[in-house]
C-alpha atoms as a PDB file:
ATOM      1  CA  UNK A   1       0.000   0.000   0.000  1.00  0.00           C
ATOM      2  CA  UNK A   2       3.076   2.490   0.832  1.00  0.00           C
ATOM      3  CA  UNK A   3       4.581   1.621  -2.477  1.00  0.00           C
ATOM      4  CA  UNK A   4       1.255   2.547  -4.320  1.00  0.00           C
ATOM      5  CA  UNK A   5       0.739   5.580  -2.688  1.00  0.00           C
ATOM      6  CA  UNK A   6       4.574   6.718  -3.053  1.00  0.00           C
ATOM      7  CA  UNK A   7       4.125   5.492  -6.779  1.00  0.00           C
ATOM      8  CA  UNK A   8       1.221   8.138  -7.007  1.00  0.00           C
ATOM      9  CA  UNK A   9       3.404  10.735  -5.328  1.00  0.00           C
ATOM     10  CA  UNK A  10       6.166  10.468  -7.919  1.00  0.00           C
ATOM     11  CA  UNK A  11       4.238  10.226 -11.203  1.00  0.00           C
ATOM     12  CA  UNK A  12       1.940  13.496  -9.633  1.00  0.00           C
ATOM     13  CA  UNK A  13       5.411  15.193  -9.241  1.00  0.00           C
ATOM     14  CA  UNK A  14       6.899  14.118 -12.345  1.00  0.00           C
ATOM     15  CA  UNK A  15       3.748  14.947 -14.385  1.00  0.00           C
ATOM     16  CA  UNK A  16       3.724  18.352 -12.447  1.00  0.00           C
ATOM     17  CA  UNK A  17       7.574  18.923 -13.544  1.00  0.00           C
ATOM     18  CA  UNK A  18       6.618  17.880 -17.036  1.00  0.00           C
ATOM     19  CA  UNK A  19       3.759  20.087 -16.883  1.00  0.00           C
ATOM     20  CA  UNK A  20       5.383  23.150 -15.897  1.00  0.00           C
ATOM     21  CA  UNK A  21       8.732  22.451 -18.425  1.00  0.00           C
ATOM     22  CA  UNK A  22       6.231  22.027 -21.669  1.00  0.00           C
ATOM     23  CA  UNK A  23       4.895  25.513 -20.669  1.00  0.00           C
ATOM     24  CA  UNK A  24       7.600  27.275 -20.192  1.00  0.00           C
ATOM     25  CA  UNK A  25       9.077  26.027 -23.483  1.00  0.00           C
ATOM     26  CA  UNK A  26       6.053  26.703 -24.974  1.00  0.00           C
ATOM     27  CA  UNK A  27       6.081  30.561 -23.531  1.00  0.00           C
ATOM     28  CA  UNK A  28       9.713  30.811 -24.924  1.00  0.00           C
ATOM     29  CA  UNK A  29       9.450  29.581 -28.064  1.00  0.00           C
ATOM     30  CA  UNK A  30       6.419  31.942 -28.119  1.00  0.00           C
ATOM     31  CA  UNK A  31       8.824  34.751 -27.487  1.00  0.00           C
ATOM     32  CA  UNK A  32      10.922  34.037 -29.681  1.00  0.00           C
ATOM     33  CA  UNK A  33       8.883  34.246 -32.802  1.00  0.00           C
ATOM     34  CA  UNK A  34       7.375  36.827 -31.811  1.00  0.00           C
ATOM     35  CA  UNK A  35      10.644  38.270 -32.008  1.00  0.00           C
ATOM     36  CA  UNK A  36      12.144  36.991 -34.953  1.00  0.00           C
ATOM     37  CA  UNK A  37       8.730  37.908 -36.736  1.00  0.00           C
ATOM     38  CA  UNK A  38       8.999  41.899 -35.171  1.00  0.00           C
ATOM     39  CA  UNK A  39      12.903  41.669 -36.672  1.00  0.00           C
ATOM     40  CA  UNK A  40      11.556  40.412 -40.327  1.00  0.00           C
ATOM     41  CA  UNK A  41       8.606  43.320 -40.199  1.00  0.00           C
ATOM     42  CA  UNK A  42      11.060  45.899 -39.188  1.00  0.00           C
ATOM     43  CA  UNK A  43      13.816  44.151 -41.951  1.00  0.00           C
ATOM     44  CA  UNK A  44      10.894  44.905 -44.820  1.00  0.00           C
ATOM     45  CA  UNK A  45       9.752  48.154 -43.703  1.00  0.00           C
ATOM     46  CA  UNK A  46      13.363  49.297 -43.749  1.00  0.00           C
ATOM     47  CA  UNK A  47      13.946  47.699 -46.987  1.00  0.00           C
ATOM     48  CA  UNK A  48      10.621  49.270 -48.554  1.00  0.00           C
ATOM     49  CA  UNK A  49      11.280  52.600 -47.401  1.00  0.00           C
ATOM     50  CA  UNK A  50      15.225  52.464 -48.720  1.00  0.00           C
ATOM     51  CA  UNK A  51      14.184  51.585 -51.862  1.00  0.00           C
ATOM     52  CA  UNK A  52      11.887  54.517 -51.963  1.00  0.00           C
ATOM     53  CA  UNK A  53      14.624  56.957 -50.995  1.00  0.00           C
ATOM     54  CA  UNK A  54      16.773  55.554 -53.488  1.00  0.00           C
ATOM     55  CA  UNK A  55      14.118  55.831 -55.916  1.00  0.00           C
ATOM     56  CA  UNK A  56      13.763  59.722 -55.258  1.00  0.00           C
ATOM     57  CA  UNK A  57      17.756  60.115 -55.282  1.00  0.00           C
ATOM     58  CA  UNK A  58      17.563  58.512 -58.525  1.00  0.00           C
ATOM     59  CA  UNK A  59      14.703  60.587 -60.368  1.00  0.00           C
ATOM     60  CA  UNK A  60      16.698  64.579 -58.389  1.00  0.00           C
ATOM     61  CA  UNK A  61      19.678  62.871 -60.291  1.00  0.00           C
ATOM     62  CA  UNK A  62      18.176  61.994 -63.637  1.00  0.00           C
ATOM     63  CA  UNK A  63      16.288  66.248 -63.360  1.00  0.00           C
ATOM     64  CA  UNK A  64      19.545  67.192 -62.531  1.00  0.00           C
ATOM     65  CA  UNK A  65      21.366  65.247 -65.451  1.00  0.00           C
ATOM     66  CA  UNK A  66      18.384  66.663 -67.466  1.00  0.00           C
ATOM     67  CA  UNK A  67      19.948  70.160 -67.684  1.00  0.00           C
ATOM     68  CA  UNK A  68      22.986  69.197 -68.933  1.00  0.00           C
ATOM     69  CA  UNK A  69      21.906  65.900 -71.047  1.00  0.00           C
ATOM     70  CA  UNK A  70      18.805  64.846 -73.290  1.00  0.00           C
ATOM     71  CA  UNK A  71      16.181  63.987 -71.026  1.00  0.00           C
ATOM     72  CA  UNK A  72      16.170  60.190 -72.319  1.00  0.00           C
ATOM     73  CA  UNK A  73      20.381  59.829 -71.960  1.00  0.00           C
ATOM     74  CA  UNK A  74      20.219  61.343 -68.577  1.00  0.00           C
ATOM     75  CA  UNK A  75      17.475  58.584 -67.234  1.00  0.00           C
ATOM     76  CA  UNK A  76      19.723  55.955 -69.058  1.00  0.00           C
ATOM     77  CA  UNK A  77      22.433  57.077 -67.278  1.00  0.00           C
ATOM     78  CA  UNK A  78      20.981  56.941 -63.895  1.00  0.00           C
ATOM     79  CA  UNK A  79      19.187  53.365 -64.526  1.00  0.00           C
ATOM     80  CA  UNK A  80      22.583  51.846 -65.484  1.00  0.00           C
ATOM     81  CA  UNK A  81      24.424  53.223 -62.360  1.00  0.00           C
ATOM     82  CA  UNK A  82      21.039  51.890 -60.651  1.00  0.00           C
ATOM     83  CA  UNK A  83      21.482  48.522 -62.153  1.00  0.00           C
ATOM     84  CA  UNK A  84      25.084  48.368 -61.770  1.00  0.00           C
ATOM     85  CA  UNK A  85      24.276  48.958 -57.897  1.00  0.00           C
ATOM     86  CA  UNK A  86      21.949  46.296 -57.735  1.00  0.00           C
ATOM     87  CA  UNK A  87      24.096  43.998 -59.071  1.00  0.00           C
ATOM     88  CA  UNK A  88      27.101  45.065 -57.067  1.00  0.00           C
ATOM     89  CA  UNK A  89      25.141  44.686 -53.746  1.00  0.00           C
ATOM     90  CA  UNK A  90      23.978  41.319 -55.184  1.00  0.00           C
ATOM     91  CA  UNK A  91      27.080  40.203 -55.772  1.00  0.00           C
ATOM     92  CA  UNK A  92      28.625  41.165 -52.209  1.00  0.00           C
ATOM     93  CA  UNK A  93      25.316  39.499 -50.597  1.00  0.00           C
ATOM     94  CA  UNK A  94      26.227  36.285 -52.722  1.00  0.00           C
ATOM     95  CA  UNK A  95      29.803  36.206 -51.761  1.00  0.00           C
ATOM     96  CA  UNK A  96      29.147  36.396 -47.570  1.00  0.00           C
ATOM     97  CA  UNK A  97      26.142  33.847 -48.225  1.00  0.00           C
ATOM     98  CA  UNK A  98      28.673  31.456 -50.152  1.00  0.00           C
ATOM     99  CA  UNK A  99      31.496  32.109 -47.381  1.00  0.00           C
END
């Protein structure tokens, strides 16, 4: 009778450890998604609102160009030094991903 009633005892305490262990790993993975899912919002708006800027810098360049160039060669200009950005940045990214 002892043995059954210490037998209890253990598997209430070991389901109350297990218990309490699943939620707390539960309330930090919880965190942490939360978190890595704040860091990927904040990662886009960043990225949305740089390529925006970049995409005013680009047209005040090409007007600028404009007074000195044809209007067409100056937004040529500006899209090529665009694209040759993109692909420079591109290729960096690439090379630290393949590292």
């Amino acid at each position: 009778m002892a043995k059954g009633i210490l037998s209890a005892i253990v598997e209430r305490l070991l389901e109350s450890a297990l218990g309490e262990a699943r939620r707390s790993l539960e309330a930090w993975i919880g965190r942490r998604i939360s978190e890595a899912l704040r860091a990927m919002a904040l990662g886009v708006l960043g990225a949305l609102i740089s390529a925006l800027g970049m995409a005013f810098v680009c047209v005040g360049i090409a007007k600028y160009l404009g007074a000195f160039l044809p209007a067409w060669q100056s937004w040529i200009l500006v899209g090529a030094l665009a694209i040759l950005l993109g692909l420079l940045l591109a290729l960096a990214s690439y090379a630290l991903i393949k590292r």
